[in-house]
N, C-alpha and C. Protein backbone atom coordinates (compact mmCIF):
# COMPACT_ATOMS: atom_id res chain seq x y z
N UNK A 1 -8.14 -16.83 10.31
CA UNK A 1 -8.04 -15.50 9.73
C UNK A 1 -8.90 -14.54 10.56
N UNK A 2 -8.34 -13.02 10.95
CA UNK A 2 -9.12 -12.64 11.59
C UNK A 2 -10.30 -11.59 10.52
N UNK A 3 -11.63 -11.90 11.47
CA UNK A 3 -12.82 -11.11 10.76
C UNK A 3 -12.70 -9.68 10.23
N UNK A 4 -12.36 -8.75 9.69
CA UNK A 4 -12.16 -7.30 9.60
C UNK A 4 -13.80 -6.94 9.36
N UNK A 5 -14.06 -5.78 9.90
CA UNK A 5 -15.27 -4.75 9.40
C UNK A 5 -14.84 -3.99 8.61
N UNK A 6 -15.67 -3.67 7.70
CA UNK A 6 -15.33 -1.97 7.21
C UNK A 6 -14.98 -0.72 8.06
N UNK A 7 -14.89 -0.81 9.47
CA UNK A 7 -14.51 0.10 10.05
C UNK A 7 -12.56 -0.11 10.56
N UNK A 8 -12.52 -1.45 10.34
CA UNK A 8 -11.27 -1.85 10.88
C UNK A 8 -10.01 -1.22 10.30
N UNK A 9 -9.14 -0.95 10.58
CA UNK A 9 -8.27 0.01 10.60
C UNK A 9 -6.83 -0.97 10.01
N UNK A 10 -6.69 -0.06 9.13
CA UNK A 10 -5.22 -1.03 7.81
C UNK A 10 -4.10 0.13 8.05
N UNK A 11 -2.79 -0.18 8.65
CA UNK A 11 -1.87 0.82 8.66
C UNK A 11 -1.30 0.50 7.45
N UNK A 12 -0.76 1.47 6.42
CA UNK A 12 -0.06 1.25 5.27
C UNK A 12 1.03 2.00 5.27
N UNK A 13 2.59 1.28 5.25
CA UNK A 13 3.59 1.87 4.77
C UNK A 13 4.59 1.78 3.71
N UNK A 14 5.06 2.80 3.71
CA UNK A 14 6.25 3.15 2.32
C UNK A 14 7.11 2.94 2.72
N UNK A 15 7.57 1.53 2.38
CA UNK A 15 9.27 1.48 2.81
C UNK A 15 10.56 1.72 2.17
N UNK A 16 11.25 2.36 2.18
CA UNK A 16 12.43 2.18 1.27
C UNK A 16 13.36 1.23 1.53
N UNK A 17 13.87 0.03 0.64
CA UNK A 17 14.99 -0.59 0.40
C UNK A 17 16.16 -0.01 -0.16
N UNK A 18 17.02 -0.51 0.29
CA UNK A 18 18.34 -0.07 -0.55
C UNK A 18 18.35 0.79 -2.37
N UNK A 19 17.79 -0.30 -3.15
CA UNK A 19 17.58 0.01 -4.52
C UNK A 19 15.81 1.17 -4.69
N UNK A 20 14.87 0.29 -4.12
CA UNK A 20 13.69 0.60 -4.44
C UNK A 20 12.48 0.49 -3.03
N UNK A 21 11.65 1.05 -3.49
CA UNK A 21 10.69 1.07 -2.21
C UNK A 21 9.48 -0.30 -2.63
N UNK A 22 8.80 -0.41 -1.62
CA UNK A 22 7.76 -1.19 -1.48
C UNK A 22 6.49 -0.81 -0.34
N UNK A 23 5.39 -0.92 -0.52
CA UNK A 23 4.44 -0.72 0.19
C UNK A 23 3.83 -1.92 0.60
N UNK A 24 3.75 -1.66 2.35
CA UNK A 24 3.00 -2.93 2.95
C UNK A 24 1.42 -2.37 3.32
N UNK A 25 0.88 -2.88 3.67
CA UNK A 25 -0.68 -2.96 4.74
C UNK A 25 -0.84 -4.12 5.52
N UNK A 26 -0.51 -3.48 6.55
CA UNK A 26 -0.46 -4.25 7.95
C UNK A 26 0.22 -5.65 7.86
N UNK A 27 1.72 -4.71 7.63
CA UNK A 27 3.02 -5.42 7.44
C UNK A 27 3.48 -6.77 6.27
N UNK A 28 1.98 -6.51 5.62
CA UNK A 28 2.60 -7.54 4.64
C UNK A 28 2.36 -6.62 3.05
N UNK A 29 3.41 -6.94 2.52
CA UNK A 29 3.91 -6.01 1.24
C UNK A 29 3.10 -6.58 0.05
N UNK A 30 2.46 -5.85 -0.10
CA UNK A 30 1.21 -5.70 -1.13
C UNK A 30 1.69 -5.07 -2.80
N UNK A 31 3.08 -4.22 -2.86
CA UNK A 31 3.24 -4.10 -4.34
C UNK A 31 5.16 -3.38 -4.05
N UNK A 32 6.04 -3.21 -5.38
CA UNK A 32 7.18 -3.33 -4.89
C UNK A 32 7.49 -4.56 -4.50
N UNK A 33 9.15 -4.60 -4.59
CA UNK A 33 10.06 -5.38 -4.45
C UNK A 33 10.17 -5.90 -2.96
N UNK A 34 10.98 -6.90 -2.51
CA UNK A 34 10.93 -7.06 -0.73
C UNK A 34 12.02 -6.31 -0.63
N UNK A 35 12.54 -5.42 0.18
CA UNK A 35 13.27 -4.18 0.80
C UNK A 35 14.55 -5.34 1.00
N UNK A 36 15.27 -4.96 0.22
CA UNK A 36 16.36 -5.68 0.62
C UNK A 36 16.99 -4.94 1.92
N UNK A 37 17.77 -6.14 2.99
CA UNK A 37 18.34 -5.42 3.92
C UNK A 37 17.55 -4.69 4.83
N UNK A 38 16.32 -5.19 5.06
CA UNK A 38 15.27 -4.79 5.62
C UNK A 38 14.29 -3.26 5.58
N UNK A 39 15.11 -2.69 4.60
CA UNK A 39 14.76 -0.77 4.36
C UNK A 39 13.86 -0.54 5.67
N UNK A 40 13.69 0.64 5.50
CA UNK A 40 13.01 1.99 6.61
C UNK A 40 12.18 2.81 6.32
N UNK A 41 11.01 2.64 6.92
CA UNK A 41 9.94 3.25 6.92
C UNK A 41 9.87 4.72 6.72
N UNK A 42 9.22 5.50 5.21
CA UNK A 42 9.46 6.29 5.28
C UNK A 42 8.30 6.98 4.99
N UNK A 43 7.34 6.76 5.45
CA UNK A 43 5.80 6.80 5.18
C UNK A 43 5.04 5.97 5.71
N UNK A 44 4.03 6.31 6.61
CA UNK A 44 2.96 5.63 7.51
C UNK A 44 1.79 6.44 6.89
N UNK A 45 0.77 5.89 7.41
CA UNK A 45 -1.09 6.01 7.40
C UNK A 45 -1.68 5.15 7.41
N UNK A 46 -2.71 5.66 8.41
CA UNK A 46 -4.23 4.65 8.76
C UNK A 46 -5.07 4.99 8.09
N UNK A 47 -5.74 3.94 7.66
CA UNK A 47 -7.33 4.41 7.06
C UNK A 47 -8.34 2.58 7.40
N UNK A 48 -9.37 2.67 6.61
CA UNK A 48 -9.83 1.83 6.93
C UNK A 48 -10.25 0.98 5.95
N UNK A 49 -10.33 -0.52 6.07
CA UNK A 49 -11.10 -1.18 5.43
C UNK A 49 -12.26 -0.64 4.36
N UNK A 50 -13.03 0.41 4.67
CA UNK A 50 -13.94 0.53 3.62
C UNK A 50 -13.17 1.49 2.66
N UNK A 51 -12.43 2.46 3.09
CA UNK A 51 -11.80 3.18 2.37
C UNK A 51 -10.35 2.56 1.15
N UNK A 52 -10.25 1.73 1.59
CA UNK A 52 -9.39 0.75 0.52
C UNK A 52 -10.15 -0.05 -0.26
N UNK A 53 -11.65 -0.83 -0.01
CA UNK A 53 -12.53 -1.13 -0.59
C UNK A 53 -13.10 -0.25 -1.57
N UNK A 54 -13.46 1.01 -1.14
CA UNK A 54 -13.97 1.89 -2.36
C UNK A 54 -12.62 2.06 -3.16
N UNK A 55 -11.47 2.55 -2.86
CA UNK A 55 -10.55 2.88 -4.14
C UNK A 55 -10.10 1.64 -5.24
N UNK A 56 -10.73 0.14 -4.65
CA UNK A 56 -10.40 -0.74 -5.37
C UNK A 56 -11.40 -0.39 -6.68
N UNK A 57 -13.20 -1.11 -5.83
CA UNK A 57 -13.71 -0.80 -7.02
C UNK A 57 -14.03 0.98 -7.67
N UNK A 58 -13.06 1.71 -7.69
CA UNK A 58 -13.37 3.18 -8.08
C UNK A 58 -12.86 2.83 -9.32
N UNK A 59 -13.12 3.01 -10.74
CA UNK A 59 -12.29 2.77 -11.84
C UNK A 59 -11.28 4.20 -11.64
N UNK A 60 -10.01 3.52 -12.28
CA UNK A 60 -8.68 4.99 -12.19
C UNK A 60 -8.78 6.09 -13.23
N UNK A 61 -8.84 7.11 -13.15
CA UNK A 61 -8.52 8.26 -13.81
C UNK A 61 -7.44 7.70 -14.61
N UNK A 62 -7.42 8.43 -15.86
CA UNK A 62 -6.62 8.69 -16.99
C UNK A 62 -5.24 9.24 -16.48
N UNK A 63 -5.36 10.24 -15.63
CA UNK A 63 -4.32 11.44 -15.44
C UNK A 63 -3.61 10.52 -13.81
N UNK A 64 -3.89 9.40 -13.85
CA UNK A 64 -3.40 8.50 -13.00
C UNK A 64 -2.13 7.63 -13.69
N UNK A 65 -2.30 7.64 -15.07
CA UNK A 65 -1.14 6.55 -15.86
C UNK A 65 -0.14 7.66 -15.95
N UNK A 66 0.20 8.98 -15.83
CA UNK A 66 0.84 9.66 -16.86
C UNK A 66 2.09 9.40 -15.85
N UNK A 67 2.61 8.86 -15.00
CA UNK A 67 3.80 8.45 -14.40
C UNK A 67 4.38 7.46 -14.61
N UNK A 68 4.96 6.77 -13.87
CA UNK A 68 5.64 5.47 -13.73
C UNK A 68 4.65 4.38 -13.57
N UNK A 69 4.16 3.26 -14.71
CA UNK A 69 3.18 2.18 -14.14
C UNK A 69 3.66 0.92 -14.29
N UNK A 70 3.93 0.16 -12.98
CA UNK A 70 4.54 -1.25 -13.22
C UNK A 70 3.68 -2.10 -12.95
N UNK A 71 3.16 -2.54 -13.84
CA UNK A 71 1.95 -3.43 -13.41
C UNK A 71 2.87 -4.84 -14.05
């Protein structure tokens, strides 16, 4: 497995499948369905290791549920 720092750099994208989208980080799909038919990238960004670390442990805002939540 390779070592990551908190500075190390996670590309995250929005893919759309046919039916529904899915989001990867650094190509492996982390939430969403698998893109049937391989879907197309329709959303990229870099950020980093520490910055995905803090939004884990950040507890979520309230005004964060008022959408769609598929947990």
């Amino acid at each position: 497995m390779l070592m990551q720092t908190p500075n190390s750099l996670v590309t995250i994208e929005l893919i759309q499948g046919k039916e529904q989208q899915c989001i990867t980080m650094n190509s492996i799909r982390v939430a969403g369905p698998k893109p049937s038919g391989g879907g197309r990238i329709i959303g990229r960004w870099i950020t980093s290791v520490d910055n995905i670390m803090k939004a884990i442990q950040t507890p979520p805002q309230e005004e964060q549920y008022k959408g769609n939540l598929n947990t």
